[in-house]
Protein backbone atom coordinates (compact mmCIF):
# COMPACT_ATOMS: atom_id res chain seq x y z
CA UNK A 1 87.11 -81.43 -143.18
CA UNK A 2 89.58 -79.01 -142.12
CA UNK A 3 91.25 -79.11 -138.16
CA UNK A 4 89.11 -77.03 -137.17
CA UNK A 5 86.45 -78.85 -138.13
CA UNK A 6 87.58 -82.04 -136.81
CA UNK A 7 88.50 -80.60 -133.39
CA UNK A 8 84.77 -79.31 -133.11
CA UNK A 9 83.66 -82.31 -133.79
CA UNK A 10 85.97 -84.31 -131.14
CA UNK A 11 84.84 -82.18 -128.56
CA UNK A 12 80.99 -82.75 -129.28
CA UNK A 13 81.63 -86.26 -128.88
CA UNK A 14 83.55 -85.88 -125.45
CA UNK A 15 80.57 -83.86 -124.22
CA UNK A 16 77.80 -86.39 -125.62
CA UNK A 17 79.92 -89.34 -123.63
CA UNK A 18 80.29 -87.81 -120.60
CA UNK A 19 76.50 -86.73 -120.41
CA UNK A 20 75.38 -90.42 -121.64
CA UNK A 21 78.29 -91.04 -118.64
CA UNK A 22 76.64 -88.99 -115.80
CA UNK A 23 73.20 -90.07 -117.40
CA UNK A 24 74.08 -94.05 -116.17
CA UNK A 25 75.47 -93.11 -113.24
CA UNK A 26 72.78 -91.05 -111.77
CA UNK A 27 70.61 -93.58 -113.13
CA UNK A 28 72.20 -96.89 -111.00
CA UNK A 29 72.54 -94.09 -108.00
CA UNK A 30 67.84 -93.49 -108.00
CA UNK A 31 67.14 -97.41 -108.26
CA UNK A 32 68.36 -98.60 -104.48
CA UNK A 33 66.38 -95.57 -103.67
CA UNK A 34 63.09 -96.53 -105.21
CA UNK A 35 63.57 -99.76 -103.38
CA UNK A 36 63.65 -98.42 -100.05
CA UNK A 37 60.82 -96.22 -100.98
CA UNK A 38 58.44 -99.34 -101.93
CA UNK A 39 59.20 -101.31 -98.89
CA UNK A 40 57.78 -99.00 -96.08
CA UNK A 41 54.71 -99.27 -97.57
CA UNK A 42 52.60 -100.40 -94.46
CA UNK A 43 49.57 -102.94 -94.92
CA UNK A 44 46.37 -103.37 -92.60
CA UNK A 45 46.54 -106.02 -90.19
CA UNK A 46 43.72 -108.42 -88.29
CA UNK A 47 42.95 -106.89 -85.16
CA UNK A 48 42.13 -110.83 -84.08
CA UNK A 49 39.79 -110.15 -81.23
CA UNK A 50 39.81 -112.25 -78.21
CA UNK A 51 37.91 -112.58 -74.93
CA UNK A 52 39.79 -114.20 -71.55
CA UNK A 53 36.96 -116.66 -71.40
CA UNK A 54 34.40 -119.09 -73.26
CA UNK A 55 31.99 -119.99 -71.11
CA UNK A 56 30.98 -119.33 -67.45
CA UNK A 57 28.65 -121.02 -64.94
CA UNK A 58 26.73 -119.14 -62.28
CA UNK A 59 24.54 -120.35 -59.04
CA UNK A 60 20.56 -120.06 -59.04
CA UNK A 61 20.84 -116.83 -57.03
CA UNK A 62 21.11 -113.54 -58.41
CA UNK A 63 24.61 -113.28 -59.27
CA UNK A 64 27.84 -111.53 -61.42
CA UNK A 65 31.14 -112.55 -63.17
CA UNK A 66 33.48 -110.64 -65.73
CA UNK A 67 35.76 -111.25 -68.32
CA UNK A 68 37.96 -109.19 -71.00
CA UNK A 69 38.46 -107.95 -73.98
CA UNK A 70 41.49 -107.80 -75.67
CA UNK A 71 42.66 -106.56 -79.21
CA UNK A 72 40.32 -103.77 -79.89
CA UNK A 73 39.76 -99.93 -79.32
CA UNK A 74 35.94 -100.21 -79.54
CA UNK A 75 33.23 -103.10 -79.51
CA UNK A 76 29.82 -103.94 -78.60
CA UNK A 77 28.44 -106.81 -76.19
CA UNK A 78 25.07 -108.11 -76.29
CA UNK A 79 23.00 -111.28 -74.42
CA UNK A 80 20.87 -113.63 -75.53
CA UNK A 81 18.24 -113.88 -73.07
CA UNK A 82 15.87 -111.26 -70.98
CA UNK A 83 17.78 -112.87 -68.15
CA UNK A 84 20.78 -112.03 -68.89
CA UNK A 85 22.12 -108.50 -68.48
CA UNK A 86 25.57 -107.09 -69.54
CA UNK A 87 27.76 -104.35 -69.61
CA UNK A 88 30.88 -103.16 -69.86
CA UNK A 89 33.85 -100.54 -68.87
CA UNK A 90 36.91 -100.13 -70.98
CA UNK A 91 37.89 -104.05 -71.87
CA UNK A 92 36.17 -105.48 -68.76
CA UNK A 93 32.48 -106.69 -69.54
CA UNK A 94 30.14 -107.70 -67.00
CA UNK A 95 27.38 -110.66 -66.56
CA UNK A 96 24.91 -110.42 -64.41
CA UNK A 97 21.35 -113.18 -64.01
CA UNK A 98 18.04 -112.96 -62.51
CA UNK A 99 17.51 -115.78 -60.38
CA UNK A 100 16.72 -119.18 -61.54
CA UNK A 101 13.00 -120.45 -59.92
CA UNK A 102 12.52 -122.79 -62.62
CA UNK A 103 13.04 -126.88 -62.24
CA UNK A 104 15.87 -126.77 -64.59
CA UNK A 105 19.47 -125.58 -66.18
CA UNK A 106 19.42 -122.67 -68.15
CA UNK A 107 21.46 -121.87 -71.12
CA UNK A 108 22.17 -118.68 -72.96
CA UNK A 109 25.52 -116.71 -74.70
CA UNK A 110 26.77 -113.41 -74.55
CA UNK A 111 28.58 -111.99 -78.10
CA UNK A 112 31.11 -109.25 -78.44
CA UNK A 113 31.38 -107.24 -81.82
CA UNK A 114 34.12 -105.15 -83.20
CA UNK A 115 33.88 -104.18 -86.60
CA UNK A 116 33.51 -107.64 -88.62
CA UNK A 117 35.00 -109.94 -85.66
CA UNK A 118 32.81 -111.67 -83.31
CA UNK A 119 33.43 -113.67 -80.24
CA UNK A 120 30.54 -115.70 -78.10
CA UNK A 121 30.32 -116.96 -74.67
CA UNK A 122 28.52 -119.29 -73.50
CA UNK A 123 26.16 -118.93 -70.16
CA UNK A 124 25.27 -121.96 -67.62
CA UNK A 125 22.91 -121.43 -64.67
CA UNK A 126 21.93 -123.60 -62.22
CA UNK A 127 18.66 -123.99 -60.36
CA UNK A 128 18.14 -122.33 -57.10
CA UNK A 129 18.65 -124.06 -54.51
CA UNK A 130 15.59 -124.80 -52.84
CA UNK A 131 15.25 -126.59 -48.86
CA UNK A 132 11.13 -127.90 -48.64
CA UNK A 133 10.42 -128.54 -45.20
CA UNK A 134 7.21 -131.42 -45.95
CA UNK A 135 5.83 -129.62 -49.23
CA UNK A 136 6.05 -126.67 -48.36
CA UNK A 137 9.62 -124.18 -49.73
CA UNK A 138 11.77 -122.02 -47.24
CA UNK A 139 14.43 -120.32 -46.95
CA UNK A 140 14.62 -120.05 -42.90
CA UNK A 141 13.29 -122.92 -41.03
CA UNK A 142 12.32 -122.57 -37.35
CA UNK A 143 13.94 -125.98 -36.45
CA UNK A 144 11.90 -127.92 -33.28
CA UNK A 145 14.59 -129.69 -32.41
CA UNK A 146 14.03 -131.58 -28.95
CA UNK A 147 15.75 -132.89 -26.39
CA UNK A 148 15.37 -135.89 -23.88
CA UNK A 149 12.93 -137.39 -26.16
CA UNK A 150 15.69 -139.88 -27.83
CA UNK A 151 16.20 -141.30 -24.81
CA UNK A 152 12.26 -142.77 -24.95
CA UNK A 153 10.34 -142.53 -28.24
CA UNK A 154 12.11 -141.25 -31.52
CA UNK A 155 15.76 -139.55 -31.97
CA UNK A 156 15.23 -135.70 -32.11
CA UNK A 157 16.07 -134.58 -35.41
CA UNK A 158 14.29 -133.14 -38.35
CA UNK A 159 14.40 -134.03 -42.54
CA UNK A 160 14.52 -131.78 -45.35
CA UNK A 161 14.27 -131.75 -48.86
CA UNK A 162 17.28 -129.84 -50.99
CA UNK A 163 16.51 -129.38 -54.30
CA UNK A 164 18.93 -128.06 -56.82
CA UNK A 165 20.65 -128.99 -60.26
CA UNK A 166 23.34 -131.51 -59.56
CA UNK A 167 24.47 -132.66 -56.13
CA UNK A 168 25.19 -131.09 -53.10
CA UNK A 169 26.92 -130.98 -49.70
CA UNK A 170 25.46 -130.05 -46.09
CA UNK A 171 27.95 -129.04 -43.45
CA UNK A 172 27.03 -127.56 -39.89
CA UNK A 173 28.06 -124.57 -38.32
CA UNK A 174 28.23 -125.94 -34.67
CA UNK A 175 29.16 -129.14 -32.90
CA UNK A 176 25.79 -129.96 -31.32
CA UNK A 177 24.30 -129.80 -35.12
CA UNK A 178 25.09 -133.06 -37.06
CA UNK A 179 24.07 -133.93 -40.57
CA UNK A 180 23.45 -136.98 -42.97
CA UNK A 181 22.58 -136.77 -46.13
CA UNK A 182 20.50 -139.30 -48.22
CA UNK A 183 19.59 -138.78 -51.64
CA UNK A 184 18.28 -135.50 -52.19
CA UNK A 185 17.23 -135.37 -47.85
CA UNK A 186 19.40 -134.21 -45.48
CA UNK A 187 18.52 -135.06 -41.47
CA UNK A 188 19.47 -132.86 -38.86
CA UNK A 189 20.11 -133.60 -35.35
CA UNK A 190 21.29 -131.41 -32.16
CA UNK A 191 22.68 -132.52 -28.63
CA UNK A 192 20.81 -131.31 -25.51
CA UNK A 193 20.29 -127.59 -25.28
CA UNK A 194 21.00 -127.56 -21.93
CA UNK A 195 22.38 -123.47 -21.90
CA UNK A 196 18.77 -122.50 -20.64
CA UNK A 197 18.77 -119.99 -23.79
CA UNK A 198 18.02 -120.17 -27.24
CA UNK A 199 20.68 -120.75 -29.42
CA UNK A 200 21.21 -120.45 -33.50
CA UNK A 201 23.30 -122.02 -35.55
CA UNK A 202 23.14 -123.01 -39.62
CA UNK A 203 23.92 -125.92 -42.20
CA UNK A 204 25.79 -124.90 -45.26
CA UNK A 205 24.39 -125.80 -48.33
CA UNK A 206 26.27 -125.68 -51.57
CA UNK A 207 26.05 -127.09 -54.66
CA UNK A 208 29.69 -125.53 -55.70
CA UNK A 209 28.38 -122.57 -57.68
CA UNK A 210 26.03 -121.63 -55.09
CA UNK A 211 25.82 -121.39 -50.98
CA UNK A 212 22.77 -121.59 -48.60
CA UNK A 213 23.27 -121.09 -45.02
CA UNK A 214 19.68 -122.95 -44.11
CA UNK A 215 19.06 -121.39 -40.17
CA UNK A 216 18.45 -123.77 -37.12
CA UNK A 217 17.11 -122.38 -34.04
CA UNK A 218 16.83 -124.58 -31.14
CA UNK A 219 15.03 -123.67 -27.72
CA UNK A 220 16.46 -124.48 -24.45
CA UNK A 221 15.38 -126.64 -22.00
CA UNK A 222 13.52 -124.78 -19.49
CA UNK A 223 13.89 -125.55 -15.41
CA UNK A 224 10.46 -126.81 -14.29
CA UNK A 225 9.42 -124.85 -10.66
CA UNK A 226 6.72 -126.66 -8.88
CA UNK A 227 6.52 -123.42 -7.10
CA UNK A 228 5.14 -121.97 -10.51
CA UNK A 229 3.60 -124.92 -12.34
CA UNK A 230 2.07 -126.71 -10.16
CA UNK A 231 -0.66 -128.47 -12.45
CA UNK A 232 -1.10 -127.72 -15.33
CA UNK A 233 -3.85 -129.86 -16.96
CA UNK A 234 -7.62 -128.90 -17.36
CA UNK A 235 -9.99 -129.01 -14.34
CA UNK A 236 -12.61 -129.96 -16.70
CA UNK A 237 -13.16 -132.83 -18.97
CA UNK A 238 -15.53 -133.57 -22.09
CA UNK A 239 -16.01 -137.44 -22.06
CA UNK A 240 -16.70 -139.38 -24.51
CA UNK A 241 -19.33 -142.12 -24.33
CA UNK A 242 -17.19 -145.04 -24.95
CA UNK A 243 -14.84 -143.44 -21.94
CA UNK A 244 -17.87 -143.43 -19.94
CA UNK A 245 -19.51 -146.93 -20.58
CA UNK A 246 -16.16 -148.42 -20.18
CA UNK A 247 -15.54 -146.72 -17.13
CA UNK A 248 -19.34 -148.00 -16.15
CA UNK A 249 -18.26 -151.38 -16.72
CA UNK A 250 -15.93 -151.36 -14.17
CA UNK A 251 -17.58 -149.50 -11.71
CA UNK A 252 -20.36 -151.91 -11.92
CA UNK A 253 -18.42 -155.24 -11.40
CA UNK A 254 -17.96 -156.37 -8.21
CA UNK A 255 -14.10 -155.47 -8.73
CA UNK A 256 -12.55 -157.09 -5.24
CA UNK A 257 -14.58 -160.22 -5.83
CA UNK A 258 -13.13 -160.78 -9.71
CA UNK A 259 -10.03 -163.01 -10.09
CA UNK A 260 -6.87 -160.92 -11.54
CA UNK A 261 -7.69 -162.07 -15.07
CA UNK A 262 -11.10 -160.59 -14.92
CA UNK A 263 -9.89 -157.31 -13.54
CA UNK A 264 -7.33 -157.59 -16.19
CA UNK A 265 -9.81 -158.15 -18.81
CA UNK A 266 -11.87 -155.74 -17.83
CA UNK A 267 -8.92 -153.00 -17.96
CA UNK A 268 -7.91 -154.40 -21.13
CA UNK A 269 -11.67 -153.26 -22.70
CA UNK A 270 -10.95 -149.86 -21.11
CA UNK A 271 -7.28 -149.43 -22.43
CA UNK A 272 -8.80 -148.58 -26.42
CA UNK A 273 -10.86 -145.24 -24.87
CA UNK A 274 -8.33 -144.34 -22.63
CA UNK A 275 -5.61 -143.86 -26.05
CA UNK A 276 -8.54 -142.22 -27.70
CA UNK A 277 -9.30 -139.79 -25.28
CA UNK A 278 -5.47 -138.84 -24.41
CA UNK A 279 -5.00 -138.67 -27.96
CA UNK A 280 -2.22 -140.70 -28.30
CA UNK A 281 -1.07 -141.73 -32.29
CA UNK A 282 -1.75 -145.13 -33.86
CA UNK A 283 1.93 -145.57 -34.62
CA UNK A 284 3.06 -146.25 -30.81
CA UNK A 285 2.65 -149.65 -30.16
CA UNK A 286 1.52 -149.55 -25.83
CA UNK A 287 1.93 -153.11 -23.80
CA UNK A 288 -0.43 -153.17 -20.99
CA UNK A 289 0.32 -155.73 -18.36
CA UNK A 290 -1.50 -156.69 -15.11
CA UNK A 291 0.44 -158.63 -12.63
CA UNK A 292 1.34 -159.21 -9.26
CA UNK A 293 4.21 -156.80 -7.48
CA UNK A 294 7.18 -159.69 -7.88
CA UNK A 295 5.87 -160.48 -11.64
CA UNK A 296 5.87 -156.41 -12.08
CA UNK A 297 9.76 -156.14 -10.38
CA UNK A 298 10.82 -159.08 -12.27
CA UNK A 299 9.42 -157.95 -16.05
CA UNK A 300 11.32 -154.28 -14.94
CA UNK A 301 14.56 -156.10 -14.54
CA UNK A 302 14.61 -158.30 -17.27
CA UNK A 303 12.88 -155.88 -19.63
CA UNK A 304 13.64 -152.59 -19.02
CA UNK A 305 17.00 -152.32 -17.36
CA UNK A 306 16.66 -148.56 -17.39
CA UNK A 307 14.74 -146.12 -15.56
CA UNK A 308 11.50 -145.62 -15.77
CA UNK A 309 8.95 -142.99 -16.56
CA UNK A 310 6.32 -142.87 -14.02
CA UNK A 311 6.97 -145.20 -11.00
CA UNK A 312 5.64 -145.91 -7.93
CA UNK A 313 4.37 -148.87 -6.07
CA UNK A 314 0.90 -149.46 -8.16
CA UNK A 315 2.58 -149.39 -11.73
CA UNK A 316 5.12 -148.16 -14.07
CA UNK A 317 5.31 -146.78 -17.37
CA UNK A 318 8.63 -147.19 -19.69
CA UNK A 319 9.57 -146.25 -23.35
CA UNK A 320 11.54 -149.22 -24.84
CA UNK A 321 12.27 -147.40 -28.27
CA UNK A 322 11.52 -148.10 -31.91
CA UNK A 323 7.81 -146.15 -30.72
CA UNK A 324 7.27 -148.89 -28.02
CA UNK A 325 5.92 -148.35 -24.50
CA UNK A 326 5.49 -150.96 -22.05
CA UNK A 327 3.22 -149.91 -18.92
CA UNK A 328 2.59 -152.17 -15.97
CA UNK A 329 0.12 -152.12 -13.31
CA UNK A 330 0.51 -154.18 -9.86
CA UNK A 331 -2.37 -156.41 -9.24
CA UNK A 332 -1.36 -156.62 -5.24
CA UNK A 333 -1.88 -152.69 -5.07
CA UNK A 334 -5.13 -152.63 -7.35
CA UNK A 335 -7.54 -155.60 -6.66
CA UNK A 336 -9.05 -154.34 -4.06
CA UNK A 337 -10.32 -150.76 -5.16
CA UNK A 338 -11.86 -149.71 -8.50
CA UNK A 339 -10.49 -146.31 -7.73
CA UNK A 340 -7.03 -147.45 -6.96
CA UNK A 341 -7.42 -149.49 -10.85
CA UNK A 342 -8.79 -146.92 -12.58
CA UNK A 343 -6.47 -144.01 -11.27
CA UNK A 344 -3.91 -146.16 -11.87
CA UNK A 345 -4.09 -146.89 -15.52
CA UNK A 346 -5.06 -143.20 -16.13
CA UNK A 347 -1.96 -142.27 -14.22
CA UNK A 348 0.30 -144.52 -16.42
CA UNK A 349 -1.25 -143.13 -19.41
CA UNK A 350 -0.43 -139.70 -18.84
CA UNK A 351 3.07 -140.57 -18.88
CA UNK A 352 2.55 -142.00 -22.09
CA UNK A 353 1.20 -138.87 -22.93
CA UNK A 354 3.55 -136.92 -21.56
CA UNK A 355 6.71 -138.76 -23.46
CA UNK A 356 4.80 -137.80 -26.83
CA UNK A 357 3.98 -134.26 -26.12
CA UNK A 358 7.27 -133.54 -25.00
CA UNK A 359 8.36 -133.83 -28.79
CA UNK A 360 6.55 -130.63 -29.62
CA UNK A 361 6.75 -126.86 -28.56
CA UNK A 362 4.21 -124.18 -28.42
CA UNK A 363 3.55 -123.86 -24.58
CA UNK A 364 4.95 -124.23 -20.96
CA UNK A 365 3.56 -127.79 -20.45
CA UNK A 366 5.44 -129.55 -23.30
CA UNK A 367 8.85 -127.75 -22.08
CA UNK A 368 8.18 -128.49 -19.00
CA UNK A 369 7.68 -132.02 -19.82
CA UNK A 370 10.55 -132.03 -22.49
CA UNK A 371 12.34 -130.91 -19.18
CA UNK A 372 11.37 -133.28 -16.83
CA UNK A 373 11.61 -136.60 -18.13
CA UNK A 374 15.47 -136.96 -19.27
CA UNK A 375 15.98 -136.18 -15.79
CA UNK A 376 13.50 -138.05 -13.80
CA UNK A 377 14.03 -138.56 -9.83
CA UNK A 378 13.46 -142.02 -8.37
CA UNK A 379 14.06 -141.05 -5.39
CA UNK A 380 13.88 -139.73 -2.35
CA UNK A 381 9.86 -139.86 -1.97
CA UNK A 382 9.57 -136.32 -1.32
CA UNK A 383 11.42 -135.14 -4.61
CA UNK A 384 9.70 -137.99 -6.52
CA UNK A 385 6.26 -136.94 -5.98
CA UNK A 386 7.24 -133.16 -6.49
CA UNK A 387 8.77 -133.54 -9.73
CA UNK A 388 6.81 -131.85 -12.20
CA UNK A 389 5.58 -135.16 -14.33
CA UNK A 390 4.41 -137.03 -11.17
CA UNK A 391 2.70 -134.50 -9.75
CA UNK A 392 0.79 -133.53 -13.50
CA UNK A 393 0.23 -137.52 -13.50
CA UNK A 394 -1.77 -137.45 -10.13
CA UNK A 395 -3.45 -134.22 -10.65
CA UNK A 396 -4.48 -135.23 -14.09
CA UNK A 397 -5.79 -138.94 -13.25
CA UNK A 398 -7.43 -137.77 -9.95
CA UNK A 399 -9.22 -134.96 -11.66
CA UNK A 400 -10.25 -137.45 -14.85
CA UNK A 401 -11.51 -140.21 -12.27
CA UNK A 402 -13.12 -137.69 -10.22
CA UNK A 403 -15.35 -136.20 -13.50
CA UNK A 404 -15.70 -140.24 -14.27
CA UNK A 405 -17.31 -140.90 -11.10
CA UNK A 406 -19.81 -138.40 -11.08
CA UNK A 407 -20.80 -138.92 -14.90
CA UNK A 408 -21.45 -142.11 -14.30
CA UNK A 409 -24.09 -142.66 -11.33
């Protein structure tokens, strides 16, 4: 090979090392490259859907609550019951339920969809709370609450039945309201209304999900006015036939001449008519005694010790309590006259009437008599015998004897 040749030949070489050369190099230079190319790759991710709550518990009443939803552009919400509506704005979905009438809890679920997620939440209601005045349901009781009749028969205060899921608390909304609960009962009482006006107040009801505010209205005590109510009784009477023979029984007796303890007797037969005719209940238990004046002052001191409803010189009539009335007649003052005896009792027993009408409202005589006898005036004469009560006591057995008398010949 000549130098030529040979030097041809050299530089092929050079140029086929320096290409394989630049050939590695630019090859070591693209792999970090490729690396970084591979590792922005980016992967989908769980959008792991959440709500802010589980569950949720709601009163009887118709009624809302809300939660959220987080970790999603779009979803859908749905309920599992017709009584149970939802709906929803942006992430914030809203529950609201009919009201709950039936006897029991209710239990249904709300479920939120996006794409294949779900999430569920549960629903509790309660039962509405329900207050039964006797069997009957209401929501807004007209409450006859009376006054002056605890100081003589039975406390003034009314009971109720609360029904509702679970227990319950009753609170009042005024001092003269007070409330105990017992069982599934609540009692009410209220002080006095002695503002002349009627006045409202309301016990709070809740069962922690739910709040009643069960309405009390209480009428006031009304001043009595002779002036204006003079008597108010009937002029008339329908008598019964064992009012009549008993009262003929009497009449026909030759009253003066019988010892006390026939003329006691003989009032005794009397006394069963008389509690028939005023009406009076079964459940009030009425003493009747017939004694001299100093047996009749000493049985008031010893047994009584308070003052007494209808009082003059001929008898007495007293509440003891527990349903108990004790009324006295004065055997000095009545043996001599069957009209004196027999006004006397019926007298007495219009008191007793009186005491148990005065628990009641509807017209001017039971307010007037609801009135009168927390505040009854011993004395002086004058005001005693012009004091609404008394005067309805004379009126009333005057009139009654007076019918008696002429039905009976």
């Amino acid at each position: 090979m000549n130098k030529n040749n040979k030097s041809t030949l050299r530089r092929i070489i050079a140029t086929l090392g320096m290409v394989l050369m630049l050939s590695l190099s630019l090859t070591g230079m693209t792999q970090p490259a490729q690396a970084k190319t591979s590792s922005a790759i980016t992967l989908p991710v769980t959008a792991n859907l959440t709500v802010s709550k589980q569950s949720v518990t709601l009163g009887g009443n118709s009624c809302s609550t809300t939660f959220t939803v987080s970790n999603v552009q779009s979803y859908t919400v749905t309920s599992s019951s017709s009584w149970i509506h939802v709906s929803k704005s942006n992430h914030t979905v809203t529950i609201r339920v009919d009201v709950n009438d039936g006897d029991s809890i209710r239990y249904g679920s709300v479920t939120v969809k996006s794409g294949s997620e779900t999430c569920t939440v549960s629903v509790k209601q309660h039962r509405k709370i329900k207050v039964y005045a006797g069997s009957n349901y209401t929501s807004l009781v007209d409450l006859r609450v009376y006054v002056g009749v605890a100081n003589y028969i039975d406390p003034p205060q009314e009971s109720f039945k609360v029904v509702t899921s679970g227990g319950f608390t009753a609170t009042p909304s005024n001092s003269w309201l007070t409330v105990t609960t017992s069982g599934s009962y609540i009692t009410i009482k209220a002080t006095p209304n002695t503002t002349q006006e009627q006045r409202r107040g309301y016990v709070k009801i809740t069962n922690g999900y739910e709040t009643v505010n069960f309405q009390i209205i209480q009428q006031a005590i009304v001043p009595y006015s002779m002036t204006l109510y003079p008597y108010m009784g009937p002029n008339s009477f329908s008598l019964s036939t064992s009012l009549k023979n008993g009262f003929g029984n009497i009449k026909s007796s030759n009253w003066s001449s019988l010892t006390i303890a026939n003329q006691r007797d003989l009032l005794n037969s009397f006394i069963p008519s008389i509690r028939q005719f005023y009406g009076l209940p079964s459940s009030l238990t009425i003493t009747f005694a017939y004694n001299t004046r100093a047996s009749l002052n000493a049985t008031y001191s010893s047994i009584l010790g308070k003052k007494p409803i209808g009082s003059d010189e001929r008898g007495r009539t007293k509440a003891l309590g527990n349903g108990k009335v004790l009324v006295l007649l004065n055997a000095d003052k009545c043996k001599d006259s069957t009209k004196v005896a027999v006004e006397t009792i019926l007298h007495e027993f219009r008191h007793v009437y009186q005491m148990c009408t005065a628990r009641y409202s509807g017209n001017m005589y039971q307010y007037l008599c609801m009135y009168n006898l927390p505040n009854y005036i011993e004395s002086p004469y004058a005001d005693y015998k012009n004091q609404f009560v008394e005067k309805d006591a004379f009126t009333y057995s005057e009139k009654l004897y007076s019918a008696l008398n002429s039905a009976v010949k």
